[in-house]
C-alpha atoms as a PDB file:
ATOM      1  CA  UNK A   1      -4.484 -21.246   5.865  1.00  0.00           C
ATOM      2  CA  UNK A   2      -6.267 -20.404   2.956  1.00  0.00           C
ATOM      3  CA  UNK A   3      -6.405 -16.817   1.438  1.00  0.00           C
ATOM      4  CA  UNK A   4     -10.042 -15.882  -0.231  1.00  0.00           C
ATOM      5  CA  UNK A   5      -9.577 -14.239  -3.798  1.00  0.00           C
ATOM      6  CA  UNK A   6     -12.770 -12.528  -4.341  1.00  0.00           C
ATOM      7  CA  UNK A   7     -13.890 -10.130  -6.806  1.00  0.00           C
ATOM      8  CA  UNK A   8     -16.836  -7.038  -6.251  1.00  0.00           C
ATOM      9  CA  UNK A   9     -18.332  -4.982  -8.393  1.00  0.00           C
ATOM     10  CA  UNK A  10     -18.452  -1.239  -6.980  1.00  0.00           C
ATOM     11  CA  UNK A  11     -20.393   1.191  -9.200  1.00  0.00           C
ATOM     12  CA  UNK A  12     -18.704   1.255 -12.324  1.00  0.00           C
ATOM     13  CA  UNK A  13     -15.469  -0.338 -10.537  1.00  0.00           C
ATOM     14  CA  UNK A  14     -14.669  -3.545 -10.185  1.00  0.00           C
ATOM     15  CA  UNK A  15     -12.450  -5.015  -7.229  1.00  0.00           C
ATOM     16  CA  UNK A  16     -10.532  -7.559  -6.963  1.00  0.00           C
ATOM     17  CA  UNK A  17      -9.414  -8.503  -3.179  1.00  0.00           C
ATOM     18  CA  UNK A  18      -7.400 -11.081  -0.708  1.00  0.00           C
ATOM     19  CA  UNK A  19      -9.205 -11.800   1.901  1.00  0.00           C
ATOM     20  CA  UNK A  20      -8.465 -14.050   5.518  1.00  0.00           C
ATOM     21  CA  UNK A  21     -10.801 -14.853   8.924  1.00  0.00           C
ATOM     22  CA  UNK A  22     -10.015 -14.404  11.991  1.00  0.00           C
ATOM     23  CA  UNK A  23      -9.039 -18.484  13.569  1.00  0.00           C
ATOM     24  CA  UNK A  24     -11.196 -19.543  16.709  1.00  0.00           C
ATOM     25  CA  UNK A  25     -14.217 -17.099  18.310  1.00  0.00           C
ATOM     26  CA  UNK A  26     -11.381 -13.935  19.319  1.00  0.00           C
ATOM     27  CA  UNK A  27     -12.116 -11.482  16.283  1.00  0.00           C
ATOM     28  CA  UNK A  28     -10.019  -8.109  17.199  1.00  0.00           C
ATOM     29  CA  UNK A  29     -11.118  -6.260  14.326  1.00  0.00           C
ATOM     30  CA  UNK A  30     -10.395  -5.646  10.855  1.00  0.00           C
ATOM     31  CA  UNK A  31      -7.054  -4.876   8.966  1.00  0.00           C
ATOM     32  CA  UNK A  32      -7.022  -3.025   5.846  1.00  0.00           C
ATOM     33  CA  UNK A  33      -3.491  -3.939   3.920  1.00  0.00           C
ATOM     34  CA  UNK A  34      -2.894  -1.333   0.542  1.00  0.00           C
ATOM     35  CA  UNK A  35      -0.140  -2.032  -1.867  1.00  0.00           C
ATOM     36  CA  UNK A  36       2.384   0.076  -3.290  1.00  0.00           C
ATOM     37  CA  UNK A  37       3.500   0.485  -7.050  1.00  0.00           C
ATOM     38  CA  UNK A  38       4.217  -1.761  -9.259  1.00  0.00           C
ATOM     39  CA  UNK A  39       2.793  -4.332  -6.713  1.00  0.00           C
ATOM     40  CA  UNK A  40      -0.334  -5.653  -5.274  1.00  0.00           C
ATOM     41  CA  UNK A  41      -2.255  -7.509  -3.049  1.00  0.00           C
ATOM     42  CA  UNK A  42      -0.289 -11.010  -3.396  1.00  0.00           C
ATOM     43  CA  UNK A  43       2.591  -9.346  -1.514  1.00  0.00           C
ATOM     44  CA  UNK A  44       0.695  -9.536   1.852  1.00  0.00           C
ATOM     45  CA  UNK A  45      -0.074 -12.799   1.929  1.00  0.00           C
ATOM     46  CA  UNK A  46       2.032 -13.956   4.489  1.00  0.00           C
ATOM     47  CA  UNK A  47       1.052 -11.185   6.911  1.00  0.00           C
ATOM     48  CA  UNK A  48      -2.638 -11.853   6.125  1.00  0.00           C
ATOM     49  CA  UNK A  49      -2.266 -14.970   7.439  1.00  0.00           C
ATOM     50  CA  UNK A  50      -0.435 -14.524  10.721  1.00  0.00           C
ATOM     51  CA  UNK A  51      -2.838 -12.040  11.368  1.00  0.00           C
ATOM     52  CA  UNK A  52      -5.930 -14.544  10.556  1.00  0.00           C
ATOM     53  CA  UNK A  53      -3.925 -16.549  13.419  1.00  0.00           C
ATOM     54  CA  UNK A  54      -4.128 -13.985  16.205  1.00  0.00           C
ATOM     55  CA  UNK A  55      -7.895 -13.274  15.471  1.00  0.00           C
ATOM     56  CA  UNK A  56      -7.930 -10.041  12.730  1.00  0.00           C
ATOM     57  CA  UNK A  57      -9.929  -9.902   9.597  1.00  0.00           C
ATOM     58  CA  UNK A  58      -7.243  -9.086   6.726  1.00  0.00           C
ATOM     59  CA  UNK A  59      -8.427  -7.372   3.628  1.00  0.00           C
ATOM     60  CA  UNK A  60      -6.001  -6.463   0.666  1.00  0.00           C
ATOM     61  CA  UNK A  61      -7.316  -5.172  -2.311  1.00  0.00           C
ATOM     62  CA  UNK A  62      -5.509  -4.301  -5.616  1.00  0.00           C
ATOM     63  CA  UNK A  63      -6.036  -0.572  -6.598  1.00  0.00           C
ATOM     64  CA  UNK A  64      -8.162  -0.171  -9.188  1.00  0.00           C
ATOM     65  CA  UNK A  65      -5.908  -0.300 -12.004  1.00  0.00           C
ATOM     66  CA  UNK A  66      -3.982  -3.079 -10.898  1.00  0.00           C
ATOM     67  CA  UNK A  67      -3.335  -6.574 -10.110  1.00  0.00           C
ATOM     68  CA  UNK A  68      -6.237  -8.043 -11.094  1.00  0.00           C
ATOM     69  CA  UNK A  69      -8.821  -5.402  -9.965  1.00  0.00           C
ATOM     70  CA  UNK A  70     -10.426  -3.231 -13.115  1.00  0.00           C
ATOM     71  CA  UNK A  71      -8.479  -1.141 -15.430  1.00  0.00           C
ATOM     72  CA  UNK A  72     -10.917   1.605 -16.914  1.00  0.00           C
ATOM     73  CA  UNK A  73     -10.335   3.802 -19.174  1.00  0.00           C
ATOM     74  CA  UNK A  74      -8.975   7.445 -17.977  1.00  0.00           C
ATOM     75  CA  UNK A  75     -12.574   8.600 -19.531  1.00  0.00           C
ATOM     76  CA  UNK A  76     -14.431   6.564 -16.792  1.00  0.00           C
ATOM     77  CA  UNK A  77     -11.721   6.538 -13.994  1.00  0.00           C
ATOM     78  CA  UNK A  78      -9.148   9.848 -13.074  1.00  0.00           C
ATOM     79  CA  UNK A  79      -6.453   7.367 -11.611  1.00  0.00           C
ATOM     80  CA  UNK A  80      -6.013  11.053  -9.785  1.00  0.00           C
ATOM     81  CA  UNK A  81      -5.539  10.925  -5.433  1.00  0.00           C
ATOM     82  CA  UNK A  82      -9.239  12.011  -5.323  1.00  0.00           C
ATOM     83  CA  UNK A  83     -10.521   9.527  -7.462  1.00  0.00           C
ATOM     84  CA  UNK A  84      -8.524   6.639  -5.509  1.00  0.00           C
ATOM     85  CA  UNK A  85      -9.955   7.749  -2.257  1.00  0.00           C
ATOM     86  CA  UNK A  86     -13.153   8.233  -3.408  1.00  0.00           C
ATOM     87  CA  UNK A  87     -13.218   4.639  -4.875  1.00  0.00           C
ATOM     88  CA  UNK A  88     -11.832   3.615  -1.764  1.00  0.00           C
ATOM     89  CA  UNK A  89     -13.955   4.591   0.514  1.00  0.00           C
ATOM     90  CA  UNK A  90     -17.069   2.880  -1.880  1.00  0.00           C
ATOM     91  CA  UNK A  91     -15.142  -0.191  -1.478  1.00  0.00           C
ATOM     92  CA  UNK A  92     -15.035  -0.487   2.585  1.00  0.00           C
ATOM     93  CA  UNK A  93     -19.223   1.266   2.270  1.00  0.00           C
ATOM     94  CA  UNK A  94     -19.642  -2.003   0.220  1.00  0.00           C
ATOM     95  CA  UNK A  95     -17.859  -4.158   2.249  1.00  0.00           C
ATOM     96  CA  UNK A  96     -19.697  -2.538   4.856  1.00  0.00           C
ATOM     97  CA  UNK A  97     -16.674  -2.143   6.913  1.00  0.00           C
ATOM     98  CA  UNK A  98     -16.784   1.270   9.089  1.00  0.00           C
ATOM     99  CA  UNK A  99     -13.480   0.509  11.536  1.00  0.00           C
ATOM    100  CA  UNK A 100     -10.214  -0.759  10.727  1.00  0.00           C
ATOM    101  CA  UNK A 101      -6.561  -0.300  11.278  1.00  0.00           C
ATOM    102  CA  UNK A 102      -4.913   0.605   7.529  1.00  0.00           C
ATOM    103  CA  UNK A 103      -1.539  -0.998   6.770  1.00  0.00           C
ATOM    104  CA  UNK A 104      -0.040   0.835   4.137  1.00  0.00           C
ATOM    105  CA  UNK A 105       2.791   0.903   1.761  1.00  0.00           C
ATOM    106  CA  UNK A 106       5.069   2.629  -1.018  1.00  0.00           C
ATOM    107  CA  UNK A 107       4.226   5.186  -3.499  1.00  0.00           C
ATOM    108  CA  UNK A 108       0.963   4.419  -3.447  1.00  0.00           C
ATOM    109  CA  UNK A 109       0.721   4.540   0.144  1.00  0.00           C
ATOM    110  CA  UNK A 110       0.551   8.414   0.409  1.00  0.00           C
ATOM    111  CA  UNK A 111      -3.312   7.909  -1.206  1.00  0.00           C
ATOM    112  CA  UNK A 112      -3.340   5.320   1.859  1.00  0.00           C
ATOM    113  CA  UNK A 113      -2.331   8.223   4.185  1.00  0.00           C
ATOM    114  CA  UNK A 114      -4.422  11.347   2.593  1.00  0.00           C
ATOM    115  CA  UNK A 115      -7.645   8.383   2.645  1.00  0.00           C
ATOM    116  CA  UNK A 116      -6.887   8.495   6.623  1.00  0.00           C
ATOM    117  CA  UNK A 117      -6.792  12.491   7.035  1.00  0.00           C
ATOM    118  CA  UNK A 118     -10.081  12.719   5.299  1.00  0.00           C
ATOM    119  CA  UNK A 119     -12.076   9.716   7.292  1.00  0.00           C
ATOM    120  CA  UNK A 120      -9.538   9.338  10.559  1.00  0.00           C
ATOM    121  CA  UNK A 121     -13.062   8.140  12.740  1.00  0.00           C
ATOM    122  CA  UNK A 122     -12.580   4.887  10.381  1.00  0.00           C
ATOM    123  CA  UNK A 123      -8.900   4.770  10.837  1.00  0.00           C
ATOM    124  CA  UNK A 124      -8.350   2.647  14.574  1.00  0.00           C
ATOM    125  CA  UNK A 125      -4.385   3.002  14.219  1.00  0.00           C
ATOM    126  CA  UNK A 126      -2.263   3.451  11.278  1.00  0.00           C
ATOM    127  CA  UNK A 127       1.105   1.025   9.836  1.00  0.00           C
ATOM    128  CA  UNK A 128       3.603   2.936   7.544  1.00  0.00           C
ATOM    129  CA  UNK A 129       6.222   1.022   6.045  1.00  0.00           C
ATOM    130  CA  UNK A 130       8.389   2.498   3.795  1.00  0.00           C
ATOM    131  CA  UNK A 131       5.846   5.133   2.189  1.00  0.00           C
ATOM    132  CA  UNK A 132       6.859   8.920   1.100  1.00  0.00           C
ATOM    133  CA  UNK A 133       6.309  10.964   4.406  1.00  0.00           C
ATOM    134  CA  UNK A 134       7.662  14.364   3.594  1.00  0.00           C
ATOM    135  CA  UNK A 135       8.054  17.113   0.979  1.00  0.00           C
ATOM    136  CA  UNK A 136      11.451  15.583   0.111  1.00  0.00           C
ATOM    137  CA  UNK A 137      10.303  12.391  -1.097  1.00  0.00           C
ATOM    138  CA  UNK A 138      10.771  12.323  -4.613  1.00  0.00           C
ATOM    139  CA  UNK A 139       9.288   9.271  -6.873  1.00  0.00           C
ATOM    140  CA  UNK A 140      12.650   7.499  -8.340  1.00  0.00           C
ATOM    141  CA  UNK A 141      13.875   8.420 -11.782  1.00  0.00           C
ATOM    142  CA  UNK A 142      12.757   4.079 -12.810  1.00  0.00           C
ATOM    143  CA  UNK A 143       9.245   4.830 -12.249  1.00  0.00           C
ATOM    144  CA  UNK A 144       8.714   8.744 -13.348  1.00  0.00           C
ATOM    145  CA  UNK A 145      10.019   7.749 -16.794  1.00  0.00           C
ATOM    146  CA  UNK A 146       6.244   5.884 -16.912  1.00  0.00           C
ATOM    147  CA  UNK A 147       5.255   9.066 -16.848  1.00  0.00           C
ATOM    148  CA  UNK A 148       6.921  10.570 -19.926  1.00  0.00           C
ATOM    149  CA  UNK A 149       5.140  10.716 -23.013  1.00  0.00           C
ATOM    150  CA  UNK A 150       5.787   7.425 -25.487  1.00  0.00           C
ATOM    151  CA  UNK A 151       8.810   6.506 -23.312  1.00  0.00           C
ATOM    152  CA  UNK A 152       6.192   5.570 -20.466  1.00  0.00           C
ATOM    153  CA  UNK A 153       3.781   3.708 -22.924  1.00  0.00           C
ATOM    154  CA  UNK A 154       7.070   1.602 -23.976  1.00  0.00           C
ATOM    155  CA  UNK A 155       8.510   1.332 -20.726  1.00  0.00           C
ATOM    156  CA  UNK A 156       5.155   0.265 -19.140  1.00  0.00           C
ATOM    157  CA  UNK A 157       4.241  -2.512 -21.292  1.00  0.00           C
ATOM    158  CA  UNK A 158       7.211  -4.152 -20.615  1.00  0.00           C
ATOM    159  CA  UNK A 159       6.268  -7.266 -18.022  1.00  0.00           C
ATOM    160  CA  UNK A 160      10.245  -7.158 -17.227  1.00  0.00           C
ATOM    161  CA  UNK A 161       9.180  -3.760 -15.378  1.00  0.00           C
ATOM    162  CA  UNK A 162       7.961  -5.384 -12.450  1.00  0.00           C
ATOM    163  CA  UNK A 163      10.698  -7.777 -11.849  1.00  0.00           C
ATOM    164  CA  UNK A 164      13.550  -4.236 -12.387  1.00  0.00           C
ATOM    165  CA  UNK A 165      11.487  -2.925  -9.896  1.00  0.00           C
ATOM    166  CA  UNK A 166      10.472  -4.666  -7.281  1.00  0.00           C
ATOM    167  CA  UNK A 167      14.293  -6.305  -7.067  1.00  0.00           C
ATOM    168  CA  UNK A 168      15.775  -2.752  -7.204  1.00  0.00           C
ATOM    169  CA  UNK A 169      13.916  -1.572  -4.345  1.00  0.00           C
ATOM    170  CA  UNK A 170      13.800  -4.627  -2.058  1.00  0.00           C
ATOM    171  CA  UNK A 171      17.110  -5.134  -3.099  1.00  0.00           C
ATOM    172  CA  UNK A 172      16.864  -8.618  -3.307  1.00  0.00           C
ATOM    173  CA  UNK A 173      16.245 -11.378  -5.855  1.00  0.00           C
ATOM    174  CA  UNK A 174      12.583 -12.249  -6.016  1.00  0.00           C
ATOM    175  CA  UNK A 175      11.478 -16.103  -6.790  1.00  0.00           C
ATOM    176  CA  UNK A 176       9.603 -16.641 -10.163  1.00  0.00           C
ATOM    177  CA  UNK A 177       6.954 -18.061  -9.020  1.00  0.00           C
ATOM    178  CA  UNK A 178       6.077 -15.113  -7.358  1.00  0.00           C
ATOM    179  CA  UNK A 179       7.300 -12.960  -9.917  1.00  0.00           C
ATOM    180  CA  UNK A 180       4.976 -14.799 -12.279  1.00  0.00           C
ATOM    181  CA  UNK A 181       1.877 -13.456 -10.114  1.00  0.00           C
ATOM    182  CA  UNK A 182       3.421  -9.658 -10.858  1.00  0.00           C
ATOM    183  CA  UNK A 183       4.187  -9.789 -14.326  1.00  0.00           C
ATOM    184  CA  UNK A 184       0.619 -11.637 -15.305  1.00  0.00           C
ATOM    185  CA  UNK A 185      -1.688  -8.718 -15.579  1.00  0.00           C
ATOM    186  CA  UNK A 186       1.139  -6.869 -17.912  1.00  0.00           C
ATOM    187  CA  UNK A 187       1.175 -10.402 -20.350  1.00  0.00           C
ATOM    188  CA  UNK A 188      -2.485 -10.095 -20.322  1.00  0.00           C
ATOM    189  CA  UNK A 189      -3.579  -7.084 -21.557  1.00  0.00           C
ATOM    190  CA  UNK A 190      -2.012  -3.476 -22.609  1.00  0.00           C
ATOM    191  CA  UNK A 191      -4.300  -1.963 -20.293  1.00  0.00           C
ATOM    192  CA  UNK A 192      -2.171  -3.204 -16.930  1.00  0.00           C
ATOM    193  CA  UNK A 193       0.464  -0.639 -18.324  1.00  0.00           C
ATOM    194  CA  UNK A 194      -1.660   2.232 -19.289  1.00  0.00           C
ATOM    195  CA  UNK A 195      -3.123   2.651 -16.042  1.00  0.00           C
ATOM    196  CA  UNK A 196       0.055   2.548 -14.183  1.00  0.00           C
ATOM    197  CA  UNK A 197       1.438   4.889 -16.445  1.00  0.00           C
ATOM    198  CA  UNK A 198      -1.570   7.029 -15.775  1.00  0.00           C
ATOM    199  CA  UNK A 199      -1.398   6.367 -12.146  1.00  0.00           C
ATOM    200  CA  UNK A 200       2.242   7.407 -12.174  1.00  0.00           C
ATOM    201  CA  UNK A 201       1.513  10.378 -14.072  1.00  0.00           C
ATOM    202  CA  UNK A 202      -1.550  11.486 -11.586  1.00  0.00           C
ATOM    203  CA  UNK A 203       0.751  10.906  -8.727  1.00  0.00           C
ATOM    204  CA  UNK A 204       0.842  14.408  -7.130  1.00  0.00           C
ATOM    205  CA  UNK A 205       3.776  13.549  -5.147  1.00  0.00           C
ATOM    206  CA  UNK A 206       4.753  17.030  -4.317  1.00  0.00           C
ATOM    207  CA  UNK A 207       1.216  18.248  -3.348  1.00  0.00           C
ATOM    208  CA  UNK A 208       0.113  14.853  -1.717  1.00  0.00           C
ATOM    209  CA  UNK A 209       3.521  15.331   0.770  1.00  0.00           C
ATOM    210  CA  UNK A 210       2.266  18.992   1.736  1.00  0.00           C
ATOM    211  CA  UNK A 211      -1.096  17.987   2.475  1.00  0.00           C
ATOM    212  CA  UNK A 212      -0.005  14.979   4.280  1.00  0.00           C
ATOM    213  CA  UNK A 213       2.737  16.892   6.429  1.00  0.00           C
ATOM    214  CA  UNK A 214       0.022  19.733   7.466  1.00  0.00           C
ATOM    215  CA  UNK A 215      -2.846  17.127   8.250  1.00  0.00           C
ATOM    216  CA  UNK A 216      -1.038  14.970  10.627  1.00  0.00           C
ATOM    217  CA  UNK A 217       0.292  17.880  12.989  1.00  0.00           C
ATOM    218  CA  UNK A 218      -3.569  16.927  14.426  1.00  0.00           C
ATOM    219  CA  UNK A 219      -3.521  13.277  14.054  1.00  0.00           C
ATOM    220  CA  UNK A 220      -4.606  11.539  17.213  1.00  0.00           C
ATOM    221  CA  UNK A 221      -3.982   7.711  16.935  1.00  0.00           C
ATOM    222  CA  UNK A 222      -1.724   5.019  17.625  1.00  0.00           C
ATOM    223  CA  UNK A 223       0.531   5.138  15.135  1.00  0.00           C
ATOM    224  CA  UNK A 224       3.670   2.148  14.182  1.00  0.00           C
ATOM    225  CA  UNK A 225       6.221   2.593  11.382  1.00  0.00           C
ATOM    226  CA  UNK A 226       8.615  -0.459  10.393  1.00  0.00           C
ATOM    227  CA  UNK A 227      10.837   0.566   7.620  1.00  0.00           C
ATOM    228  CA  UNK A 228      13.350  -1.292   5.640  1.00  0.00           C
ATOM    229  CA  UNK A 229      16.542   0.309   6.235  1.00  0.00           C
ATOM    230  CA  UNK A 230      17.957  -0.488   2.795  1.00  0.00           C
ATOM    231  CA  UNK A 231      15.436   1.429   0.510  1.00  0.00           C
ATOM    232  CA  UNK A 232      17.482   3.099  -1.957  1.00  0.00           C
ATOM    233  CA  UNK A 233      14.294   5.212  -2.434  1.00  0.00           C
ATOM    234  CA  UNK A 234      13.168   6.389   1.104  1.00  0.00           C
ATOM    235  CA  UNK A 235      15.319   6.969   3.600  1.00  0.00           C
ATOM    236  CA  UNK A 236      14.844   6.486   7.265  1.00  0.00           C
ATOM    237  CA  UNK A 237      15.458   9.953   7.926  1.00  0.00           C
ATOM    238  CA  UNK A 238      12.129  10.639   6.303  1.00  0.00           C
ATOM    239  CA  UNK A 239      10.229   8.207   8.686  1.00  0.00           C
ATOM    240  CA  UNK A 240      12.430  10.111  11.850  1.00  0.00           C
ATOM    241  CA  UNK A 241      11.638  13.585  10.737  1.00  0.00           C
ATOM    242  CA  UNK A 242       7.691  12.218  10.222  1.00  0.00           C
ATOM    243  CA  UNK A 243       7.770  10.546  13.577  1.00  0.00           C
ATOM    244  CA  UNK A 244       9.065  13.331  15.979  1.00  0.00           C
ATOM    245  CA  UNK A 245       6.309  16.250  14.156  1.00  0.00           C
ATOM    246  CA  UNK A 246       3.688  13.854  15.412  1.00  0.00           C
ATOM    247  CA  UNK A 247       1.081  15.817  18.407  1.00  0.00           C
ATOM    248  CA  UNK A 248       3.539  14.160  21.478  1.00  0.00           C
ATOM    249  CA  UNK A 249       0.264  12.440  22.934  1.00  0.00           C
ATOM    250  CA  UNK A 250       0.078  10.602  19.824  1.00  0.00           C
ATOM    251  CA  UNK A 251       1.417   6.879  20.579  1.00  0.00           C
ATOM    252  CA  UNK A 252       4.190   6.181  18.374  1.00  0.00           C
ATOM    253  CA  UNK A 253       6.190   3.120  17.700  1.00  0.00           C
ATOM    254  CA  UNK A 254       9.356   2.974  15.315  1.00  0.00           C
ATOM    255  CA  UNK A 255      11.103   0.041  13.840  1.00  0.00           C
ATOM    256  CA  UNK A 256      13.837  -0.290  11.506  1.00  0.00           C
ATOM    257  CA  UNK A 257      14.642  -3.250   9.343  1.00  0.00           C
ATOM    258  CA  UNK A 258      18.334  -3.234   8.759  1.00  0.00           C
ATOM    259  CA  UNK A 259      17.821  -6.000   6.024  1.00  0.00           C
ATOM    260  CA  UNK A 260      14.867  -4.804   4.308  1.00  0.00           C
ATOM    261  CA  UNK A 261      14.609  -2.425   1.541  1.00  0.00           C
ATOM    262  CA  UNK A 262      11.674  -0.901  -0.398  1.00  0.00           C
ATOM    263  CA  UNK A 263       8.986  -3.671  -0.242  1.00  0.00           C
ATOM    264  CA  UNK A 264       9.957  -5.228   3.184  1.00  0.00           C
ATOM    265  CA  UNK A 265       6.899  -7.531   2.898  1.00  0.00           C
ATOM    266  CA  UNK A 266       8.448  -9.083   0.231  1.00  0.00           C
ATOM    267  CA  UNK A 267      10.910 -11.112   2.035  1.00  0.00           C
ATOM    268  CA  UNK A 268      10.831  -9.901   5.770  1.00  0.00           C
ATOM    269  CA  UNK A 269       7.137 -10.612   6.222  1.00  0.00           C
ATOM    270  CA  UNK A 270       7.647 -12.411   9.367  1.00  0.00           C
ATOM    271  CA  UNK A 271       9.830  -9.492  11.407  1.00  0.00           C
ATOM    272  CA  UNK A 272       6.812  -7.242  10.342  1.00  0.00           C
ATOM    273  CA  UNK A 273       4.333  -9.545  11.747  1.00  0.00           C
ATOM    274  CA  UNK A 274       6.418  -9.999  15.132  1.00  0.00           C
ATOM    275  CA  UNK A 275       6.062  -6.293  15.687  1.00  0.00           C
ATOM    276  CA  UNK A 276       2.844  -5.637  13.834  1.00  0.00           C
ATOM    277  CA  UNK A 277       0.783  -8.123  15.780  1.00  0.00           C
ATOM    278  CA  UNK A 278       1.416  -6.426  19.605  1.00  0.00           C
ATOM    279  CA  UNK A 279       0.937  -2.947  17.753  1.00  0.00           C
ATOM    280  CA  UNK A 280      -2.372  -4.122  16.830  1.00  0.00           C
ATOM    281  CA  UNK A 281      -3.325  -5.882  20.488  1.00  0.00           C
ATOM    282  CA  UNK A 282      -1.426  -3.567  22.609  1.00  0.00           C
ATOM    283  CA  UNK A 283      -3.999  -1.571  25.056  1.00  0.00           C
ATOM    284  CA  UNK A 284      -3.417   2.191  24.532  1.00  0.00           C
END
């Protein structure tokens, strides 16, 4: 099945985005996929498709600053929360997409999460996987060096980041060929690093976590979260603790990956999609 790379230009933003159709005449709505850091996009692919296969729209962007979506200037972009949800929410208004169930993950995900509080009449039900749920989520000690002055602008325009990270927190070996897809914004231009090291360093972990544990003692929908068991950045605890100070009429479903780490789409894309897909047809 093929996977539509399209690009769309937002205001002053441009957006780069995956995009698959629904197979056959059964559309069930639309599925919003975000990516966490140092990712993007390509690491839904898989899921994009089985959910093309069982009738859902898939959109993945890359956030704006990176993959192969813009990379402004901090002058003309804040890379701050509000910025990201504001640009955000211009995408889907261009897109003209007003419903959706968000799939979110990693530590980019709590923008993901803070988008939903803000606009939850767009949000149909909400997918967590291995995103920072509570005040004790800290961002690891690889990625806030990209915050520190000159040791982040050295560390972050290093390709070699992406591979360090991604097989530190999935824990696994990654293939080069995919690899290859992560690293090419970085060999392209310096600007790939300097916004994630301004992304990193506009983060707001610690605030983000208090606004996000406060807004969802109201939250009201369906509500799964698959984690990868092996993170050796986010432990499950976090997702438990997050789960049971849900309202209790809020449907939730919990599922643990005991192979998966960090980025469980990485190489457990097809146990996500076996519990995803009845998530996202299951009557409620």
């Amino acid at each position: 099945m093929a996977i539509n790379e399209q690009k769309i230009q937002v205001g002053k933003l441009e957006w780069f985005y995956r995009e698959t159709s629904p197979l056959g005449s059964n559309h069930l709505g639309t599925v919003i996929l975000l990516h966490g850091l140092p990712s993007q996009s390509y690491c839904w692919g898989e899921i994009m498709e089985d959910l093309a296969g069982k009738g859902f729209r898939a959109i993945a962007p890359d956030w704006i600053g990176s993959g192969k979506s813009g990379k402004p200037h901090r002058r003309d972009f804040a890379y701050t929360t509000t910025a990201f949800i504001s640009a955000l929410g211009e995408f889907l208004e261009k897109l003209e997409i007003s419903q959706f169930s968000l799939v979110i993950q990693g530590f980019l995900g709590s923008v993901g999460l803070q988008y939903a509080l803000q606009f939850p009449e767009q949000v149909q039900r909400l997918v967590i996987l291995n995103t920072p749920l509570a005040p004790d989520a800290k961002l690891p000690w690889s990625m806030q060096q990209w915050t520190i002055p000159l040791v982040g602008e050295m560390l972050t325009q290093d390709p070699l980041l992406v591979d360090r990270t991604l097989e530190k927190g999935s824990r696994y070996q990654i293939d080069d060929q995919y690899l290859d897809v992560y690293r090419r914004p970085f060999l392209t231009s310096s600007e790939a690093g300097r916004s994630l090291m301004a992304t990193a360093q506009n983060l707001q972990l610690a605030e983000a976590m208090t606004t996000i544990t406060a807004g969802f003692q109201t939250w009201e929908k369906p509500t799964l979260i698959c984690w990868g068991m092996r993170d050796p950045w986010l432990s499950f605890d976090l997702a438990a603790s997050f789960a049971s100070s849900l309202p209790k009429q809020v449907m939730v479903e919990t599922t643990q990956l005991p192979e998966a780490g960090h980025y469980p789409q990485e190489h457990f894309s097809g146990q996500i999609s076996e519990v995803l897909l009845p998530f996202l047809r299951r009557q409620f």
